[in-house]
N, C-alpha and C. Protein backbone atom coordinates (compact mmCIF):
# COMPACT_ATOMS: atom_id res chain seq x y z
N UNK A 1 68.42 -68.32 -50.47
CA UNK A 1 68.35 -67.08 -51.22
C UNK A 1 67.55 -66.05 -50.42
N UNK A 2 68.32 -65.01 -50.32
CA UNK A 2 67.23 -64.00 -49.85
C UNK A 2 66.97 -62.78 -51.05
N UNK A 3 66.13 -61.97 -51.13
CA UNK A 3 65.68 -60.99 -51.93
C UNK A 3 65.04 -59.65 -51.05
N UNK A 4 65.59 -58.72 -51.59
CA UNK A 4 65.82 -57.58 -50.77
C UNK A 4 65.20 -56.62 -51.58
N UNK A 5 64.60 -54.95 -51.20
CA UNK A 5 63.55 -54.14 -52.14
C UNK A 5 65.27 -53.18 -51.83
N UNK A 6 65.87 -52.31 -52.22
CA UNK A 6 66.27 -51.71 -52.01
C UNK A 6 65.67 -50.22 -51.98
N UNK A 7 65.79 -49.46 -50.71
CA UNK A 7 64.87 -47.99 -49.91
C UNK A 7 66.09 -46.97 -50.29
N UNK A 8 65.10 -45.50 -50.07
CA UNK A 8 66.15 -44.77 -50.26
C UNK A 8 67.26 -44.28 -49.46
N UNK A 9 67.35 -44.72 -48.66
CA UNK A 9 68.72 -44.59 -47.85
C UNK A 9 70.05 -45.27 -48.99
N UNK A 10 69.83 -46.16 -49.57
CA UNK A 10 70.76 -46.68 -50.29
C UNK A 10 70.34 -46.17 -51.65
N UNK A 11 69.63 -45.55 -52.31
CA UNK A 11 69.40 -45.39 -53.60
C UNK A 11 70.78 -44.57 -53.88
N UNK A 12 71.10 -44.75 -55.08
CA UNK A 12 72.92 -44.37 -55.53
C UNK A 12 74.05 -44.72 -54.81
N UNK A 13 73.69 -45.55 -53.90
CA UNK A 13 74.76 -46.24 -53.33
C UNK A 13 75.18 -47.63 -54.37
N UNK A 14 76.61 -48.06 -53.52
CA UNK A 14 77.09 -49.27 -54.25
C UNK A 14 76.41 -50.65 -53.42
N UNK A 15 76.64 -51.85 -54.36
CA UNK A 15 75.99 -53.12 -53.96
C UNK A 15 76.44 -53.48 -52.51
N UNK A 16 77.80 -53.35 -52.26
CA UNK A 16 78.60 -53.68 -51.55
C UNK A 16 78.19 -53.42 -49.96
N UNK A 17 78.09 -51.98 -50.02
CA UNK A 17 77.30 -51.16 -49.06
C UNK A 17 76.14 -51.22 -48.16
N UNK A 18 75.06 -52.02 -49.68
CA UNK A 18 73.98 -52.13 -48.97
C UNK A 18 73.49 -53.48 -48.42
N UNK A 19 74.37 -54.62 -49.05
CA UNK A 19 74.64 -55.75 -48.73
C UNK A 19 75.39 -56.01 -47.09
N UNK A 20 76.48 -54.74 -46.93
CA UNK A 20 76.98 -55.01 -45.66
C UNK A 20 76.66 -54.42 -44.86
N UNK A 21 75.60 -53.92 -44.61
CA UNK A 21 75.15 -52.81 -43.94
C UNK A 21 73.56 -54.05 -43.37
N UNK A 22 72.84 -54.69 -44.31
CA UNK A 22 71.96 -55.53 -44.47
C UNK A 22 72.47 -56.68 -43.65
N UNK A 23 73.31 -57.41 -43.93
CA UNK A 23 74.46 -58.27 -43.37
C UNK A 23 75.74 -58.09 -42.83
N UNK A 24 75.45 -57.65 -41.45
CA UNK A 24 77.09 -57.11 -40.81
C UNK A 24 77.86 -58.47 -40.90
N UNK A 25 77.64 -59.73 -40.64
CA UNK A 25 78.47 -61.05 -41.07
C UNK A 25 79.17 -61.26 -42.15
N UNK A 26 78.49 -60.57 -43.53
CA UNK A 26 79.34 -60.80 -44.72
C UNK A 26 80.48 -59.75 -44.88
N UNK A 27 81.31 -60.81 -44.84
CA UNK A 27 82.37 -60.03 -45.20
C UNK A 27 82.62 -59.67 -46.43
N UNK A 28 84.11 -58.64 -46.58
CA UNK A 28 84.37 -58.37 -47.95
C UNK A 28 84.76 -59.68 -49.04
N UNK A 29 84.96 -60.14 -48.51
CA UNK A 29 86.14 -61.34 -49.38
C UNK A 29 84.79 -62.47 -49.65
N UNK A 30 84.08 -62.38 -49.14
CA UNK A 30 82.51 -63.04 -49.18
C UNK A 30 81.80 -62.41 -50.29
N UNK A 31 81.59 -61.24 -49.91
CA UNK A 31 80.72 -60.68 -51.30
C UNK A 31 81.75 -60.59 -52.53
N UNK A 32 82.73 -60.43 -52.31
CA UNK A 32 83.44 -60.22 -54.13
C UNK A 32 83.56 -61.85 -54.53
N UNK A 33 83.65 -62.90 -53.87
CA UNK A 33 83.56 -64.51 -54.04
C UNK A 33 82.15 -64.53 -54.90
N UNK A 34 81.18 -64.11 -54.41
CA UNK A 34 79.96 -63.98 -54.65
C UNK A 34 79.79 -63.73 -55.57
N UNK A 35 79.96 -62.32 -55.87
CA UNK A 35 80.09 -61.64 -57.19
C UNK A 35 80.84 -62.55 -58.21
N UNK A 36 81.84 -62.74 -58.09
CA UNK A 36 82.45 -63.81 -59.43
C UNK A 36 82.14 -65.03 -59.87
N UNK A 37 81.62 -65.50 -58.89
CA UNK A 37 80.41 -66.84 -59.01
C UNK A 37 78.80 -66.55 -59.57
N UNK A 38 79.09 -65.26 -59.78
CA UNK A 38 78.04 -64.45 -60.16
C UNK A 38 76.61 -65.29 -59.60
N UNK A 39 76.46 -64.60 -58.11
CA UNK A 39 75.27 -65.17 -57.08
C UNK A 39 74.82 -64.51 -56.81
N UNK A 40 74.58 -63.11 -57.26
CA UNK A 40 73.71 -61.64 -56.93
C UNK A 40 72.99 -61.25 -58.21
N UNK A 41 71.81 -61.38 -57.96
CA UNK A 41 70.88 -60.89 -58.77
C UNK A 41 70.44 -59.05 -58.51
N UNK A 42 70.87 -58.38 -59.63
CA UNK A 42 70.04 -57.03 -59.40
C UNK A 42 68.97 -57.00 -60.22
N UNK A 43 67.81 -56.75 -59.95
CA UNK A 43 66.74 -56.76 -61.02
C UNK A 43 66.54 -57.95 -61.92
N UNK A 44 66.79 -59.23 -61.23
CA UNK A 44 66.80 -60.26 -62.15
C UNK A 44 67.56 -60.50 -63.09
N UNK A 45 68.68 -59.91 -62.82
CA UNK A 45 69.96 -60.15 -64.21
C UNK A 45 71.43 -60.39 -63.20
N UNK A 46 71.92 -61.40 -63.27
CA UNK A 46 73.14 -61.65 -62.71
C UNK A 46 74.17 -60.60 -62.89
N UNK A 47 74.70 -60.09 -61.48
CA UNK A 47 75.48 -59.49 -62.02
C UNK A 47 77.20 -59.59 -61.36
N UNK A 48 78.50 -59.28 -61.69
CA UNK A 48 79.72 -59.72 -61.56
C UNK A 48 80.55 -58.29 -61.20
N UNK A 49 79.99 -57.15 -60.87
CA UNK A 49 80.22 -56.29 -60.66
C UNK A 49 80.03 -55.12 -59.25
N UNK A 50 80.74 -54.09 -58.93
CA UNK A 50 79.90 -53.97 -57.93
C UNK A 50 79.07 -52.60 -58.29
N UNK A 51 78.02 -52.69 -58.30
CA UNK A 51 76.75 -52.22 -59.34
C UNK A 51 76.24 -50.75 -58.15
N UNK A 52 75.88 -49.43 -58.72
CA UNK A 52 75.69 -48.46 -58.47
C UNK A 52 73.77 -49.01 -58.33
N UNK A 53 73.13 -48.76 -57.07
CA UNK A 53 71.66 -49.12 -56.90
C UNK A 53 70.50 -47.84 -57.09
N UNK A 54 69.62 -48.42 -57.30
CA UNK A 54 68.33 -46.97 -57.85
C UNK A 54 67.37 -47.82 -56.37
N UNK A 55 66.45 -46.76 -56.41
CA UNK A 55 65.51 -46.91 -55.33
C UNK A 55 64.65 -47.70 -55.62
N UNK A 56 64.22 -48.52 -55.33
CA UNK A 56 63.28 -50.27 -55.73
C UNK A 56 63.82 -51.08 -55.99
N UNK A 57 65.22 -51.32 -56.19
CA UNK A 57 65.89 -52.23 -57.17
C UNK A 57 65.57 -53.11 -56.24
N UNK A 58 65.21 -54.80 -57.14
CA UNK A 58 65.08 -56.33 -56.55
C UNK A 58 66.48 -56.87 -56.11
N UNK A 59 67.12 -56.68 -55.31
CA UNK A 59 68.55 -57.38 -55.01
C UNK A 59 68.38 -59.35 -54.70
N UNK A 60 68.19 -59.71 -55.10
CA UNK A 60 68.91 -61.53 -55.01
C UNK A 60 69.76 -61.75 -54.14
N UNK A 61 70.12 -62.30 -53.43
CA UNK A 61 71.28 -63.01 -52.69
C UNK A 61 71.80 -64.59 -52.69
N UNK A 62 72.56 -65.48 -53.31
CA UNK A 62 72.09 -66.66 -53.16
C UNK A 62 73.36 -66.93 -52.26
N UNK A 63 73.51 -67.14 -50.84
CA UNK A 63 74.59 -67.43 -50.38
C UNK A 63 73.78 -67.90 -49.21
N UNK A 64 75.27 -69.09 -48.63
CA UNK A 64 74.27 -69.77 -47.33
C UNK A 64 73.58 -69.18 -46.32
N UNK A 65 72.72 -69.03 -45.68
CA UNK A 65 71.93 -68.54 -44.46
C UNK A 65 73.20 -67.89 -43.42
N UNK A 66 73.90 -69.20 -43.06
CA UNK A 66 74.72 -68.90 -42.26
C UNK A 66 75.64 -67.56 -42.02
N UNK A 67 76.34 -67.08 -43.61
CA UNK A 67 76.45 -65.85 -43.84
C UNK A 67 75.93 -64.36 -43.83
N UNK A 68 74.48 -64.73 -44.09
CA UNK A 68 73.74 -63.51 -43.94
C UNK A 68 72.68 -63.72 -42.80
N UNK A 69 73.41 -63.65 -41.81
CA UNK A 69 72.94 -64.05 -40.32
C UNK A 69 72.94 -62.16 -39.80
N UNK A 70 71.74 -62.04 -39.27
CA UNK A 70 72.28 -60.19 -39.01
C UNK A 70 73.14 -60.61 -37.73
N UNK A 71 72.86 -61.57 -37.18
CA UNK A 71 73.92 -61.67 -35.67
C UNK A 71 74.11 -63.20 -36.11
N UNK A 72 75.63 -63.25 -35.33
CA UNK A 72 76.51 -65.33 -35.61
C UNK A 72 76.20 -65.69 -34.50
N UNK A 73 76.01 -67.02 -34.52
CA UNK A 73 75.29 -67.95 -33.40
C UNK A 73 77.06 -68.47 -33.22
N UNK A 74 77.35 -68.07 -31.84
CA UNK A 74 78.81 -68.62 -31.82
C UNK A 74 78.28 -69.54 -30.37
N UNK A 75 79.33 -70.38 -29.98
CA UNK A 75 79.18 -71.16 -29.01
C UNK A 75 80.22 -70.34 -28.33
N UNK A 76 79.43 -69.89 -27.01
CA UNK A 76 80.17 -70.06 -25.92
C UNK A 76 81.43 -70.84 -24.98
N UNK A 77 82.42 -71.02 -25.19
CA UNK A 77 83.01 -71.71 -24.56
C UNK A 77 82.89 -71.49 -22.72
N UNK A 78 83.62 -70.69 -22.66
CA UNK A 78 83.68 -69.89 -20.78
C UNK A 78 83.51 -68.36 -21.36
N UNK A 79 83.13 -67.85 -20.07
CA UNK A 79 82.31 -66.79 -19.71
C UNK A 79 82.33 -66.80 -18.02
N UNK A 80 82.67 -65.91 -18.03
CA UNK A 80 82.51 -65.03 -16.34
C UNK A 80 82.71 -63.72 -16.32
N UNK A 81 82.61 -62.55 -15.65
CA UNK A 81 82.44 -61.69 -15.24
C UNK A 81 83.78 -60.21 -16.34
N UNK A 82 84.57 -61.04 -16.42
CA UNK A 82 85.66 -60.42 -17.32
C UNK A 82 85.67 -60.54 -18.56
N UNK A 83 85.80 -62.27 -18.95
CA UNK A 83 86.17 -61.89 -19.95
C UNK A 83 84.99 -63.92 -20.72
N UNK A 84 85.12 -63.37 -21.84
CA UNK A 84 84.13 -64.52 -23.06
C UNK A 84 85.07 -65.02 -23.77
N UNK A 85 84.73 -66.53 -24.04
CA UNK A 85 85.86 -67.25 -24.98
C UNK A 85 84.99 -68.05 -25.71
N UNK A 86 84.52 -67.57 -27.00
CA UNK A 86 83.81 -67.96 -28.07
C UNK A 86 84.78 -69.24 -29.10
N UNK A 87 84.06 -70.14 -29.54
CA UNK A 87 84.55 -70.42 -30.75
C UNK A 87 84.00 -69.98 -32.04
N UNK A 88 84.45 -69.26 -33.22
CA UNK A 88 83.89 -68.44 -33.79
C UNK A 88 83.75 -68.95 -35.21
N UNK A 89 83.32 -69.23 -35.87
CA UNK A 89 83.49 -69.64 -37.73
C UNK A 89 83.93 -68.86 -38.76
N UNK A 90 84.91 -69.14 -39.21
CA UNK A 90 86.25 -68.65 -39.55
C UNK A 90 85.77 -67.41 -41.08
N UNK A 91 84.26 -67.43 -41.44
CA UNK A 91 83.91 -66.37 -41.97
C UNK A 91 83.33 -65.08 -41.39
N UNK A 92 83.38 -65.44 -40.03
CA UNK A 92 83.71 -63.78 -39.29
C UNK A 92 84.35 -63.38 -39.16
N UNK A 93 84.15 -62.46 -39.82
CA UNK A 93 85.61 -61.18 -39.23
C UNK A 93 85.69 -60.45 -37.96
N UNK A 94 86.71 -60.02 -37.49
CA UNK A 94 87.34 -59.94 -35.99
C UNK A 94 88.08 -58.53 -35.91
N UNK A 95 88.02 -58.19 -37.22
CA UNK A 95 89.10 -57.00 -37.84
C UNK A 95 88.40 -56.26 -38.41
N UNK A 96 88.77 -54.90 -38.99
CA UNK A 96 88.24 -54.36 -40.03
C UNK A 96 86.55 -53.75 -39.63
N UNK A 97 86.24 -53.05 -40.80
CA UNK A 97 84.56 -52.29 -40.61
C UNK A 97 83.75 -53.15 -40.48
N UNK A 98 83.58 -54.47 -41.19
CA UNK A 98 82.49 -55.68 -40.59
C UNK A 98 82.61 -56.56 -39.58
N UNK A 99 83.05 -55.21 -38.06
CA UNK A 99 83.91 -56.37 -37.44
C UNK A 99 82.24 -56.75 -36.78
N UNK A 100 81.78 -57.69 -37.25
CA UNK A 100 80.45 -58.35 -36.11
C UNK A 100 80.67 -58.81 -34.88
N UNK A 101 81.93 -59.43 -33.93
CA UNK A 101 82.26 -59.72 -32.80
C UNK A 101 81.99 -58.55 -31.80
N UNK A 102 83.11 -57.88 -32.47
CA UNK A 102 83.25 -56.82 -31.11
C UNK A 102 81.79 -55.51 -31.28
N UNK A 103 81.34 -55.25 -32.35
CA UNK A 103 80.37 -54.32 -32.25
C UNK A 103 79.27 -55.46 -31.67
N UNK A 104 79.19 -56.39 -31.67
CA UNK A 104 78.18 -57.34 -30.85
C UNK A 104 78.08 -57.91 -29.32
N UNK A 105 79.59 -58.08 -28.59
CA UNK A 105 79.95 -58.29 -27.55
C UNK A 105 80.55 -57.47 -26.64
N UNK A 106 81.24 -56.49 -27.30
CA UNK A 106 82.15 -55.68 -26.00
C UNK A 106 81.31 -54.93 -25.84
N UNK A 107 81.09 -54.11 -24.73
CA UNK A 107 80.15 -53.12 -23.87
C UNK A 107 81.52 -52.14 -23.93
């Protein structure tokens, strides 16, 4: 579990936002799983929604470590001068705005 103060950079923002912004690893399909398993605490009240935030709010997280990694511990396979061949765990995304690979590896 992690627990988060939410600042005003995110105050009136959505959960979603400040969760993926906090955690470039979680993906979308991660946090709405989340949400319906209802595993996010705002202010100590479970919630199943994706919830509009005020400035202090207590955010909860209960999801594995592994997910809310700010950077993925991938194994190296080969590596030389061109090009990297990772094996990657199949809850990173590779695509899309949370792409954590390429905003982490390509120069």
């Amino acid at each position: 579990m992690k627990t988060l103060i939410v600042n005003e950079k995110y105050n009136g923002k959505k959960l979603n936002k400040f969760l993926q912004d906090t955690f470039p690893c979680l993906s979308n399909g991660m946090f709405f799983k989340t949400l319906r398993k209802k595993d996010i605490k705002v202010n100590e009240k479970r919630v199943n929604e994706n919830v509009t935030l005020c400035l202090n709010d207590k955010v909860e997280v209960y999801i594995d470590d592994c997910y809310l990694s700010i950077f993925p511990k991938l194994e190296i396979v080969y590596e030389d001068e061109n090009i990297i061949l990772v094996n990657k765990p199949s809850n990173i995304e590779v695509t899309g705005d949370n792409n954590s690979i390429s905003r982490n590896f390509i120069l």
